[in-house]
N, C-alpha and C. Protein backbone atom coordinates (compact mmCIF):
# COMPACT_ATOMS: atom_id res chain seq x y z
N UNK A 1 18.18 252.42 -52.54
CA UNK A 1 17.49 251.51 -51.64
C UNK A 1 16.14 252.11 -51.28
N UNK A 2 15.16 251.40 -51.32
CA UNK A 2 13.73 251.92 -51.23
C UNK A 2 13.35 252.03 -49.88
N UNK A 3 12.71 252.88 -49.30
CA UNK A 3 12.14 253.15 -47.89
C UNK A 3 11.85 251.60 -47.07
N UNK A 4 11.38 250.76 -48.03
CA UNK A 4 10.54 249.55 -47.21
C UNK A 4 12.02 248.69 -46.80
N UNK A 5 12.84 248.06 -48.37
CA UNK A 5 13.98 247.43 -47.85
C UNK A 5 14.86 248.18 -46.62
N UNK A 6 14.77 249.08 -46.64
CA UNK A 6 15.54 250.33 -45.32
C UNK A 6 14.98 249.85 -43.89
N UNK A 7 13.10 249.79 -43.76
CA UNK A 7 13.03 249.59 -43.22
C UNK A 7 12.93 247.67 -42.58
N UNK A 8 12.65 246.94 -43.34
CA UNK A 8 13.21 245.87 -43.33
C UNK A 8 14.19 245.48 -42.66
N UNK A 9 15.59 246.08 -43.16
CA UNK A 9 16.48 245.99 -42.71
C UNK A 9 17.05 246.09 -40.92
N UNK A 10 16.75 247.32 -41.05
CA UNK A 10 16.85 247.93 -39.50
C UNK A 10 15.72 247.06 -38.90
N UNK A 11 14.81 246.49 -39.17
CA UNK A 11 14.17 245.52 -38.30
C UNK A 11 14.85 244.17 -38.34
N UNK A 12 15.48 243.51 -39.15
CA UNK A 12 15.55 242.04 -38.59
C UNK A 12 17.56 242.01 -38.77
N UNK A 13 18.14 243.36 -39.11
CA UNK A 13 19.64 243.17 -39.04
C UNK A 13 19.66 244.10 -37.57
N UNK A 14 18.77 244.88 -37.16
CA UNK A 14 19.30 246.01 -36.01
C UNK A 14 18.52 245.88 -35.22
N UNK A 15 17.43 245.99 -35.51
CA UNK A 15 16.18 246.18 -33.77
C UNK A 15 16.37 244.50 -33.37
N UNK A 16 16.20 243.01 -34.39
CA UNK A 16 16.01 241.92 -33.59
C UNK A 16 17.42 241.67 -32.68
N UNK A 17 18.55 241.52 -33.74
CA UNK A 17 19.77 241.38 -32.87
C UNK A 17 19.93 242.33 -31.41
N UNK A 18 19.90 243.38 -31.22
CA UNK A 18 20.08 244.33 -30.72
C UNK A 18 19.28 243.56 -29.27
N UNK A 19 17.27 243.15 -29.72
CA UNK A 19 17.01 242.71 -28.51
C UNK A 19 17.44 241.35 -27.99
N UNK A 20 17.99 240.51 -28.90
CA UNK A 20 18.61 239.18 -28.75
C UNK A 20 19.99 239.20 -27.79
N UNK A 21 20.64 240.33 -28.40
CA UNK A 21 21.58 241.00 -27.26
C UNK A 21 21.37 241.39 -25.89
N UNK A 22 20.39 242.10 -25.44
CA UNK A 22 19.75 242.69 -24.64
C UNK A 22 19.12 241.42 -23.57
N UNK A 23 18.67 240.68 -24.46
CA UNK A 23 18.11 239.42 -23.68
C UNK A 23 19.15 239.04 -23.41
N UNK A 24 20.44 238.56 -23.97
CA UNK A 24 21.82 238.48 -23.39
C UNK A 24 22.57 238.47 -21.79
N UNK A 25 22.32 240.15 -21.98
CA UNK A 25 22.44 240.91 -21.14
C UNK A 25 21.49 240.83 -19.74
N UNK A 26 20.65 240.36 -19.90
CA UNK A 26 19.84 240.48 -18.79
C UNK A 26 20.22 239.06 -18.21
N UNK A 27 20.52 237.84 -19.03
CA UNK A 27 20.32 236.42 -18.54
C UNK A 27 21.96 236.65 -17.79
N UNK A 28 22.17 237.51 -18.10
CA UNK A 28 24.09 237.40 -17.47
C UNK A 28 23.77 237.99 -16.41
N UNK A 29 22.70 239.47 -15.79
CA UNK A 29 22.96 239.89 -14.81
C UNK A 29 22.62 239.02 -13.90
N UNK A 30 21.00 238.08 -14.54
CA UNK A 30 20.38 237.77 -13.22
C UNK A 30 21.28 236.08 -13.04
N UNK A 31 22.11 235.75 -13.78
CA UNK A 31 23.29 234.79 -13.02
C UNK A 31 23.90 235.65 -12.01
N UNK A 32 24.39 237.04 -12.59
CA UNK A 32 25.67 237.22 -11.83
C UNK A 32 24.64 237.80 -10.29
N UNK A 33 23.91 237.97 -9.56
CA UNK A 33 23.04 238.49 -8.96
C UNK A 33 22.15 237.17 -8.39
N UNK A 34 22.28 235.88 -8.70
CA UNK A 34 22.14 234.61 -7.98
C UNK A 34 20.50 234.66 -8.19
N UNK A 35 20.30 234.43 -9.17
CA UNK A 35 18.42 234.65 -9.32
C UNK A 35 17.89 233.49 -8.25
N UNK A 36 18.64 232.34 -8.52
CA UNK A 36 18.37 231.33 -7.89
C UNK A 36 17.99 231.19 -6.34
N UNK A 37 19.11 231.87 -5.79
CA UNK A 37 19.18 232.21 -4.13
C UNK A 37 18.09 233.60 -4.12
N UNK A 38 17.70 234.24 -4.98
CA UNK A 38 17.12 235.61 -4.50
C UNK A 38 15.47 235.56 -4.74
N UNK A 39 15.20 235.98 -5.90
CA UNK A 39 13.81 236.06 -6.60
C UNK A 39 12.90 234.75 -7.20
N UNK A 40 13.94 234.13 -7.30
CA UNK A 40 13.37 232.64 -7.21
C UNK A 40 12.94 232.06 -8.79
N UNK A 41 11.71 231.14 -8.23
CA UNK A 41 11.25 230.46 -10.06
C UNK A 41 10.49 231.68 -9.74
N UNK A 42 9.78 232.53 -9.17
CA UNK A 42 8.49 233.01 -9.35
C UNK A 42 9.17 234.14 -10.57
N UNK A 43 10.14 235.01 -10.31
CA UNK A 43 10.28 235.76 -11.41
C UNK A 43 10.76 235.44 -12.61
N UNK A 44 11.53 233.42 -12.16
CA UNK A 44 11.80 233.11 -13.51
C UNK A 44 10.50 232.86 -14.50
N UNK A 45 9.22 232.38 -13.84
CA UNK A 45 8.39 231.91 -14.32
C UNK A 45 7.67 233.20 -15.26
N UNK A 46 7.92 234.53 -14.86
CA UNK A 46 7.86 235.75 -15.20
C UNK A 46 8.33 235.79 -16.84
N UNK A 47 9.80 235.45 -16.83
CA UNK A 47 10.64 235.39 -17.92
C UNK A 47 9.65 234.48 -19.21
N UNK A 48 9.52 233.14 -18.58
CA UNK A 48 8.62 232.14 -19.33
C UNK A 48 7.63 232.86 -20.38
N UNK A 49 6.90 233.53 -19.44
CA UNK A 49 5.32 234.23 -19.62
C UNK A 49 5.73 234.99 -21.16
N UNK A 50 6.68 236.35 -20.79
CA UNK A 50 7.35 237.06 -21.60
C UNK A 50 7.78 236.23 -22.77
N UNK A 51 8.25 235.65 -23.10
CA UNK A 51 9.01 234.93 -23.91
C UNK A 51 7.68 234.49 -24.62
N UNK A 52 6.92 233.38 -24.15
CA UNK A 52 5.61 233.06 -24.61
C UNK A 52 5.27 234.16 -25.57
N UNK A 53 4.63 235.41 -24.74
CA UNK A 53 3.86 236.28 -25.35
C UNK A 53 4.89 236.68 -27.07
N UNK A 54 5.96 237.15 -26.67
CA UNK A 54 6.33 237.23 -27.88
C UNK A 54 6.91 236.20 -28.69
N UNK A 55 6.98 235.00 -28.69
CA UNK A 55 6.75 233.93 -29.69
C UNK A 55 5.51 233.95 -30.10
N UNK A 56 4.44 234.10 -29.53
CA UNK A 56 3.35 234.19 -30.12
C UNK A 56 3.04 235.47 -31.56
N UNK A 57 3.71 236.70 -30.87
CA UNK A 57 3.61 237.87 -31.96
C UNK A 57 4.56 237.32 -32.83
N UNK A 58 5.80 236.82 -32.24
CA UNK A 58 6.71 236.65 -33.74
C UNK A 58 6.13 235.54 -35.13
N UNK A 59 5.30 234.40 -33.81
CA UNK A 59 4.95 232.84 -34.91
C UNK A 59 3.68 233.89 -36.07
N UNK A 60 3.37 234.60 -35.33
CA UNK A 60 1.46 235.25 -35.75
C UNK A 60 2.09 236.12 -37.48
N UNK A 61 3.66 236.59 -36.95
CA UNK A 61 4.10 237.62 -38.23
C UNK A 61 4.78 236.86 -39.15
N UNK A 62 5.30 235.77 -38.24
CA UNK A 62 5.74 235.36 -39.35
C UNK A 62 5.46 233.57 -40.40
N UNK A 63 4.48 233.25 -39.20
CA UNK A 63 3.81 232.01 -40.33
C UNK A 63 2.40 232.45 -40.72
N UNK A 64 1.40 233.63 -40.04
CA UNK A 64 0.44 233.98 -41.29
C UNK A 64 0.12 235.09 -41.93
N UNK A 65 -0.34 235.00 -42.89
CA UNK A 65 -0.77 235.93 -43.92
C UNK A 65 -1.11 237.52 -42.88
N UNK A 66 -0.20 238.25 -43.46
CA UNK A 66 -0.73 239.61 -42.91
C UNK A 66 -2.10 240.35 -42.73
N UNK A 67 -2.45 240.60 -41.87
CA UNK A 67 -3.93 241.30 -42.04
C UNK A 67 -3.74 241.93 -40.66
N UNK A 68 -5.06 242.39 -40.53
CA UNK A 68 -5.77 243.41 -39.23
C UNK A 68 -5.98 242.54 -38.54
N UNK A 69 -5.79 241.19 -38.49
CA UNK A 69 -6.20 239.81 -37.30
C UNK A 69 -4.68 239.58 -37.01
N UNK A 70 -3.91 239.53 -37.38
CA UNK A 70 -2.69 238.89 -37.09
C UNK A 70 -1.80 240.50 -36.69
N UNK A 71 -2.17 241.36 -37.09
CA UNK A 71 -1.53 242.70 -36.41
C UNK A 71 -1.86 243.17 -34.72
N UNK A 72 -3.41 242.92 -34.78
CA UNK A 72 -4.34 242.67 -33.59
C UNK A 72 -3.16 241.76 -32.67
N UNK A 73 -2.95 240.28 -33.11
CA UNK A 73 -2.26 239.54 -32.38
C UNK A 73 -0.82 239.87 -31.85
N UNK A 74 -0.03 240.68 -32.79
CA UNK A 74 1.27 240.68 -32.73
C UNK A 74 1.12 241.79 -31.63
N UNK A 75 -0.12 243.05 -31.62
CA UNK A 75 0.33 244.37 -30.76
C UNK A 75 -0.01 243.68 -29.70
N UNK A 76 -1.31 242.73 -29.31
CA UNK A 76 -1.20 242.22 -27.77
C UNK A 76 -0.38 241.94 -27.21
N UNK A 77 0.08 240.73 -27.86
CA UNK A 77 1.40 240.02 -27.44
C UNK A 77 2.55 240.92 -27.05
N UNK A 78 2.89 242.10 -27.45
CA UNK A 78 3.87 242.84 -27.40
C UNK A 78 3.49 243.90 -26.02
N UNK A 79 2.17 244.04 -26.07
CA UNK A 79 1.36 244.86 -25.02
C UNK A 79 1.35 244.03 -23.83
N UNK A 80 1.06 242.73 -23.65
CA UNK A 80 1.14 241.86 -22.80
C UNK A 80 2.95 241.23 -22.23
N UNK A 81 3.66 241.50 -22.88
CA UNK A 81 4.82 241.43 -22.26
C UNK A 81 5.21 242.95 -21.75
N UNK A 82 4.75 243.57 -22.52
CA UNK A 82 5.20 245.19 -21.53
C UNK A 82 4.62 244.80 -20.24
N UNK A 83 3.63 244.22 -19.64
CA UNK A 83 2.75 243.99 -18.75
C UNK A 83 3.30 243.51 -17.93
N UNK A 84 3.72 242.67 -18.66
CA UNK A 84 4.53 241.35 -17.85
C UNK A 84 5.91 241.43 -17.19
N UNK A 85 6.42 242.58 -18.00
CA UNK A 85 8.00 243.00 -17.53
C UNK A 85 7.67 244.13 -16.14
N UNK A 86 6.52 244.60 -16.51
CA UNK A 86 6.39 245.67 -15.09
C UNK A 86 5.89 244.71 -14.44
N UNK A 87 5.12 243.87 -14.28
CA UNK A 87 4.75 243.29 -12.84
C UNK A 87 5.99 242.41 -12.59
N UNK A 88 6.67 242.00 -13.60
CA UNK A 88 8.55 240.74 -13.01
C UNK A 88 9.58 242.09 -12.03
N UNK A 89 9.43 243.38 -12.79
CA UNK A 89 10.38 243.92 -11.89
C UNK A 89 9.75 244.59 -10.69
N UNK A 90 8.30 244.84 -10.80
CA UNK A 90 7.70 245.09 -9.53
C UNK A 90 7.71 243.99 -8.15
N UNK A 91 7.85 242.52 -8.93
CA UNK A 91 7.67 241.27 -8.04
C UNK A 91 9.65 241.13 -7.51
N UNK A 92 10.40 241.44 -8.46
CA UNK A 92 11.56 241.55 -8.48
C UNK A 92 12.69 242.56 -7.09
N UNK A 93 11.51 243.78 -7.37
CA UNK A 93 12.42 244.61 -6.71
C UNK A 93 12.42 244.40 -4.75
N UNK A 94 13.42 244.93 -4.45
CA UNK A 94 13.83 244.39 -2.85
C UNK A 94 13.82 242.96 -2.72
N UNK A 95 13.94 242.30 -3.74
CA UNK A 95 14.11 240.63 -3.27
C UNK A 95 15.83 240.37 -4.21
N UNK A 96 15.80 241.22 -5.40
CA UNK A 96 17.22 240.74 -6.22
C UNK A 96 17.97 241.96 -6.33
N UNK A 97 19.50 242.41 -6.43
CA UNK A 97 19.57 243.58 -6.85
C UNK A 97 19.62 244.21 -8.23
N UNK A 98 19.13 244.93 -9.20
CA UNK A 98 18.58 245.31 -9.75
C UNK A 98 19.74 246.66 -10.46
N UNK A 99 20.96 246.22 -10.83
CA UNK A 99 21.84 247.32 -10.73
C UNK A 99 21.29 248.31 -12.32
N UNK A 100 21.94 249.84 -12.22
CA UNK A 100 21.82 250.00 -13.66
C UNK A 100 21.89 250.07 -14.34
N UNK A 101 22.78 249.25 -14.83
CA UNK A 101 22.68 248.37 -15.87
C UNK A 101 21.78 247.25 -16.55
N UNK A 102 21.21 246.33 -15.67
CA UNK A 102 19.94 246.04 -15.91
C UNK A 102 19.35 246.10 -15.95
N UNK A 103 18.91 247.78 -15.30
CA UNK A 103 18.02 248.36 -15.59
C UNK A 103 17.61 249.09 -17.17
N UNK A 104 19.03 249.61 -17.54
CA UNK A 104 18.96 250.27 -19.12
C UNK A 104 18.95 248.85 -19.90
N UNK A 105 19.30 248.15 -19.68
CA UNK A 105 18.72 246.38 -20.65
C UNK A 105 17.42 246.36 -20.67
N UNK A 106 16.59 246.89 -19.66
CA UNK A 106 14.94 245.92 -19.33
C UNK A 106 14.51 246.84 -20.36
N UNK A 107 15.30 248.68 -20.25
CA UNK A 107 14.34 249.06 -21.46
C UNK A 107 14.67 248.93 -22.56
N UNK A 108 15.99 248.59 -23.24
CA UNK A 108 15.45 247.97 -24.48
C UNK A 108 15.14 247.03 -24.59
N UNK A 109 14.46 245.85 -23.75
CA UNK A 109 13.90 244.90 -23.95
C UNK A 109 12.55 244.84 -24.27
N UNK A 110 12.08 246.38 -23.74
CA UNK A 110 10.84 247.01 -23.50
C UNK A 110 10.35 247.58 -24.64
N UNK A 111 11.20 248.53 -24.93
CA UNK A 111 11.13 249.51 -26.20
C UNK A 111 10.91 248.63 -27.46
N UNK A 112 12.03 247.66 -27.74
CA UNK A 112 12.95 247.52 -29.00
C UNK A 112 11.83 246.39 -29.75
N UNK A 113 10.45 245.42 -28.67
CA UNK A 113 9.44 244.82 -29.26
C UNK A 113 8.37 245.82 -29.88
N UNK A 114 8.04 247.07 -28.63
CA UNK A 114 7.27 248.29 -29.79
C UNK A 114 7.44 248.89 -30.40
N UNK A 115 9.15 248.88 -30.83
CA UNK A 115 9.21 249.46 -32.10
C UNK A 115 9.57 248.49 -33.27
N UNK A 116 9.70 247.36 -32.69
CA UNK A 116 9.64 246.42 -33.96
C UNK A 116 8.12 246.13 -34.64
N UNK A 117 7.10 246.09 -33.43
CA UNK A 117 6.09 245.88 -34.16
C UNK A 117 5.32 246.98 -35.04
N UNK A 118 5.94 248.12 -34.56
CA UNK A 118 5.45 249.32 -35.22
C UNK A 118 5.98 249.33 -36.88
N UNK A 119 7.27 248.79 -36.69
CA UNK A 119 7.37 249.27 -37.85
C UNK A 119 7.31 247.70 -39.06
N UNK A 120 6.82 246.68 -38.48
CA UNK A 120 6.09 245.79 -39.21
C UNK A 120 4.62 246.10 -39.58
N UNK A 121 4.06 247.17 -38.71
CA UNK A 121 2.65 247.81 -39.24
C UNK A 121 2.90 248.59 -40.26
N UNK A 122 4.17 249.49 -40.35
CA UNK A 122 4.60 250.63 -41.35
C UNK A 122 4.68 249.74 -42.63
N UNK A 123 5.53 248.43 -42.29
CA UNK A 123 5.57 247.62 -43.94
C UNK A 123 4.37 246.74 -44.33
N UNK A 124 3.82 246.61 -43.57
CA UNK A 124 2.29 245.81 -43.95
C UNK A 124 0.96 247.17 -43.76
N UNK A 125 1.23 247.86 -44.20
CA UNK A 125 -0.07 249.04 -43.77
C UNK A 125 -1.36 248.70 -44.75
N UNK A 126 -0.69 248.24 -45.79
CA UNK A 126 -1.70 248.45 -46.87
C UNK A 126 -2.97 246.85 -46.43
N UNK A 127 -2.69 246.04 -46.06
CA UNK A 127 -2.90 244.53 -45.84
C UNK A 127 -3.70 244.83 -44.47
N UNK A 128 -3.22 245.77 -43.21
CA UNK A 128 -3.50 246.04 -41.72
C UNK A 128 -4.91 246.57 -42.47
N UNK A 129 -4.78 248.23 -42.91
CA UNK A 129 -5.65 248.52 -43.45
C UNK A 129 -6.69 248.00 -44.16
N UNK A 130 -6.68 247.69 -44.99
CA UNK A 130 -7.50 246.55 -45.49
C UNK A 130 -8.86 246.19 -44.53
N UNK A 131 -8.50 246.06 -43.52
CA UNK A 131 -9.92 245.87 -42.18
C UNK A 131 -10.10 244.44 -42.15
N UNK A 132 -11.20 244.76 -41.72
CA UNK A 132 -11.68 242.95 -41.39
C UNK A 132 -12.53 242.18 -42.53
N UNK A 133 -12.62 242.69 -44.06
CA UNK A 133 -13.25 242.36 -45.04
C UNK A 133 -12.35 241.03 -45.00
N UNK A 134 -12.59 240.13 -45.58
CA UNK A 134 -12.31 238.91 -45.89
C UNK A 134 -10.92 238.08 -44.96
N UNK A 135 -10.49 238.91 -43.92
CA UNK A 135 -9.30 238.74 -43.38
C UNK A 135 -9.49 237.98 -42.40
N UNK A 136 -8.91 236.73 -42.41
CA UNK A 136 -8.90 235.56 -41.87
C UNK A 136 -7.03 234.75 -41.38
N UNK A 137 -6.98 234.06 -40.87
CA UNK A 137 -5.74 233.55 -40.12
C UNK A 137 -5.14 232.48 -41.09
N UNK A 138 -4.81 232.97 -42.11
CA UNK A 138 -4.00 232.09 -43.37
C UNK A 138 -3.00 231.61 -43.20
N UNK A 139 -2.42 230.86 -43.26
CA UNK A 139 -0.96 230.53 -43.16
C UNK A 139 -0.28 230.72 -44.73
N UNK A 140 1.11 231.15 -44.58
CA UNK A 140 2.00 231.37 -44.93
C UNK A 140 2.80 230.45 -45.69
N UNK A 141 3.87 229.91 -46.90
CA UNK A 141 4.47 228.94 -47.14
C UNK A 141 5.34 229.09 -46.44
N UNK A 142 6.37 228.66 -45.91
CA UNK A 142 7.28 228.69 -44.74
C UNK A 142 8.61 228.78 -46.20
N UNK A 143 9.45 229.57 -45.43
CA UNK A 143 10.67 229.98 -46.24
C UNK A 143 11.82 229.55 -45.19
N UNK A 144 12.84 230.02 -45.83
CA UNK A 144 14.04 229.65 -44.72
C UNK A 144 14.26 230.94 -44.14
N UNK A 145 14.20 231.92 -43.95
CA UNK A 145 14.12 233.12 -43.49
C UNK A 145 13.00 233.11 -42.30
N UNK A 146 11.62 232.90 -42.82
CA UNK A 146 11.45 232.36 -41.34
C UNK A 146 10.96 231.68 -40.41
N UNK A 147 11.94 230.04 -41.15
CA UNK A 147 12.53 228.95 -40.23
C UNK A 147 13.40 229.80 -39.54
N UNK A 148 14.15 230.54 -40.05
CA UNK A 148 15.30 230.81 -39.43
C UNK A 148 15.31 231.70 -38.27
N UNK A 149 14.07 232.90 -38.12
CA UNK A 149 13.48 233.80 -37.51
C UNK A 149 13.29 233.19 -36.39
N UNK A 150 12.25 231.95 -36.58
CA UNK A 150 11.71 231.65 -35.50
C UNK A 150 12.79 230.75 -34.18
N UNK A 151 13.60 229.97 -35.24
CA UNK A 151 14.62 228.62 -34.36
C UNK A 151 15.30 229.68 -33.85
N UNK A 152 15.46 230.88 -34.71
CA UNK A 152 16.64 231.40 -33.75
C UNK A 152 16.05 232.74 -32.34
N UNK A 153 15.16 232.57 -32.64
CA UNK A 153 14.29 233.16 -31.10
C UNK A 153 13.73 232.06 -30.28
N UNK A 154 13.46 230.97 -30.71
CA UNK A 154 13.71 229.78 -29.73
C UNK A 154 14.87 229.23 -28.66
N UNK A 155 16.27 229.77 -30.00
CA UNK A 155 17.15 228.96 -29.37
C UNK A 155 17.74 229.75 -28.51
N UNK A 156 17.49 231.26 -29.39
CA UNK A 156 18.68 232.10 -28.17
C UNK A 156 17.88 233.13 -27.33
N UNK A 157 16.86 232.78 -27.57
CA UNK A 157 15.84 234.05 -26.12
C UNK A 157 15.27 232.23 -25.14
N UNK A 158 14.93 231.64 -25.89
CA UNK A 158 14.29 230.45 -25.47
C UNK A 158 15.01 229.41 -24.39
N UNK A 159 16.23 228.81 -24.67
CA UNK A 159 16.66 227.99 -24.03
C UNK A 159 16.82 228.69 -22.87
N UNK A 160 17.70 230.17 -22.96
CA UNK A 160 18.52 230.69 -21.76
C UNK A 160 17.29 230.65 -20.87
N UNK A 161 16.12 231.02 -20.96
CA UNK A 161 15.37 231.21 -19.77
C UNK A 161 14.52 229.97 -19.64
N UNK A 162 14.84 229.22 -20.35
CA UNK A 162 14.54 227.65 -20.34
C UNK A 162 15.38 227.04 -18.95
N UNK A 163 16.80 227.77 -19.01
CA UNK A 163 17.34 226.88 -18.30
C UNK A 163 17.55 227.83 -16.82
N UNK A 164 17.36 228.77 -16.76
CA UNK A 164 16.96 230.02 -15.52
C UNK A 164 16.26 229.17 -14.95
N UNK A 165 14.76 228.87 -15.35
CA UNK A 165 13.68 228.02 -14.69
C UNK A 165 14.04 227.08 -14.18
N UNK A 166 14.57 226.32 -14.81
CA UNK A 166 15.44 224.96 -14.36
C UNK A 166 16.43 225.31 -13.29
N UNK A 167 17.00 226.15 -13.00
CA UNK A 167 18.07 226.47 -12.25
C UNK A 167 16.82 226.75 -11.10
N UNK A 168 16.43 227.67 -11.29
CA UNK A 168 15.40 227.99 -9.59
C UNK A 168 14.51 226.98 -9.27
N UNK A 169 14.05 226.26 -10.12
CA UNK A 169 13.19 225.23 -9.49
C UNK A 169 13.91 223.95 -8.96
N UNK A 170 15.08 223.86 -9.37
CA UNK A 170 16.24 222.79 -8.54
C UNK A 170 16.55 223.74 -7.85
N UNK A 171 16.97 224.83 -7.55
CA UNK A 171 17.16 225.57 -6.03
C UNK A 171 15.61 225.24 -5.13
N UNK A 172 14.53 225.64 -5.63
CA UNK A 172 13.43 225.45 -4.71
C UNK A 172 13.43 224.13 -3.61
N UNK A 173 13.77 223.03 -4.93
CA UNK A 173 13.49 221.42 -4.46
C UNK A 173 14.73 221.56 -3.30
N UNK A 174 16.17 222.20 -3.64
CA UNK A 174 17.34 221.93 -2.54
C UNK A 174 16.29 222.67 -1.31
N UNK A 175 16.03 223.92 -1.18
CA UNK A 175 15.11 224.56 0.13
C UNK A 175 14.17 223.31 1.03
N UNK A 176 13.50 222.46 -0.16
CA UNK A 176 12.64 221.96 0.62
C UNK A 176 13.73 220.39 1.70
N UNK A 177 14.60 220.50 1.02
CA UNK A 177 16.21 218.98 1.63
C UNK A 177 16.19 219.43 3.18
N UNK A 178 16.03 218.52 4.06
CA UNK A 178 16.57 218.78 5.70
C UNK A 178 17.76 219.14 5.28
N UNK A 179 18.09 220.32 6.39
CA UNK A 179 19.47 220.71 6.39
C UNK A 179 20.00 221.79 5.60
N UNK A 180 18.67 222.19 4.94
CA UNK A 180 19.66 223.44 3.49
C UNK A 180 19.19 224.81 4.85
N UNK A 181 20.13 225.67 4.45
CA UNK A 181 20.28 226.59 5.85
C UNK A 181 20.44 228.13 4.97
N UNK A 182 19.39 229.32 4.90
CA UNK A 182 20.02 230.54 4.71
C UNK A 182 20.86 230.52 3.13
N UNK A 183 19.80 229.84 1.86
CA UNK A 183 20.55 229.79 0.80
C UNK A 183 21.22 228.87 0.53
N UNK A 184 22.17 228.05 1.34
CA UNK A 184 23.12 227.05 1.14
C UNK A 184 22.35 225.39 1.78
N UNK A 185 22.88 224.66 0.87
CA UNK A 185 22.23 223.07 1.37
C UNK A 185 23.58 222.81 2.18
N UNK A 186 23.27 222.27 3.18
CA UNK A 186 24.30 221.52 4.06
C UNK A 186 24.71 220.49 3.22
N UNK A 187 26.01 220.07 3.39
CA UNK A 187 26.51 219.03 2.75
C UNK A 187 26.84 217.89 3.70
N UNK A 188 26.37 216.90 3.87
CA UNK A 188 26.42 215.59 4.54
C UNK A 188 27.47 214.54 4.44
């Protein structure tokens, strides 16, 4: 087995699952921990941001043509959710509890995008390198590999905090109901 399929591998059978897991893991604590009653949409809206940023690095790797423009894109995006995860648990902390266990989740949620993108620079080096001579934002023929990449970071990092949002912003609207008291809506 050649160094590249090796590393291949351990990127989209071990590092993606692993953070798909991890994202898992986090959407279970902040149910079990009432995101809704605690930290609100504002840190769900946090989640949103995150998610964004790396659909953006994943769509950038995997619908165009590799180069030093689309590597550029993928390390922001990955740099900008590191960003984004320290200011959600900075906005987070003393409002939700934060056990640790979700704490060792946030860092591989943290880690497991810079070392994925690292080592998509290790298999595209020659293309990164390359510079900015003729390197432009090409698109890609789309394969089923990754259709499959992308629907399935839609469906399973995507919905769950699709529906987080949805959950705190129907808690917000119950806050604003005469009668909701200390977390709980009065029932009439």
């Amino acid at each position: 087995m050649s160094l590249q399929t090796l590393l291949e591998n351990l990127l989209w059978w071990g590092i993606y699952p692993l953070w798909l897991l991890a994202g898992a893991g986090d959407y279970l604590c902040h149910r079990r921990t009432d995101i809704e009653h605690t930290s609100g949409s504002v840190e769900s809206w946090f989640h949103v941001l995150q998610f964004l940023t790396l659909l953006v690095a994943i769509a950038a790797g995997a619908l165009l043509e590799t180069n030093v423009w689309v590597f550029g894109v993928m390390v922001v995006g990955v740099l900008a959710h590191t960003a984004l995860a320290h200011l959600d648990v900075s906005y987070t902390d003393g409002q939700r509890y934060i056990s640790p266990f979700e704490q060792l989740i946030h860092g591989f949620m943290d880690v497991l995008p810079l070392v994925a993108v690292a080592i998509f620079g290790v298999l595209h080096w020659q293309e990164i390198g390359a510079g900015l001579n003729g390197a432009s934002l090409a698109a890609v023929p789309a394969d089923a590999g990754r259709v499959l990449l992308l629907a399935s970071f839609i469906g399973l990092a995507g919905v769950p905090i699709l529906e987080e949002l949805a959950r705190t912003l129907r808690h917000r609207g119950e806050r604003k109901q005469p009668g909701y008291q200390a977390g709980f809506a009065t029932i009439k």
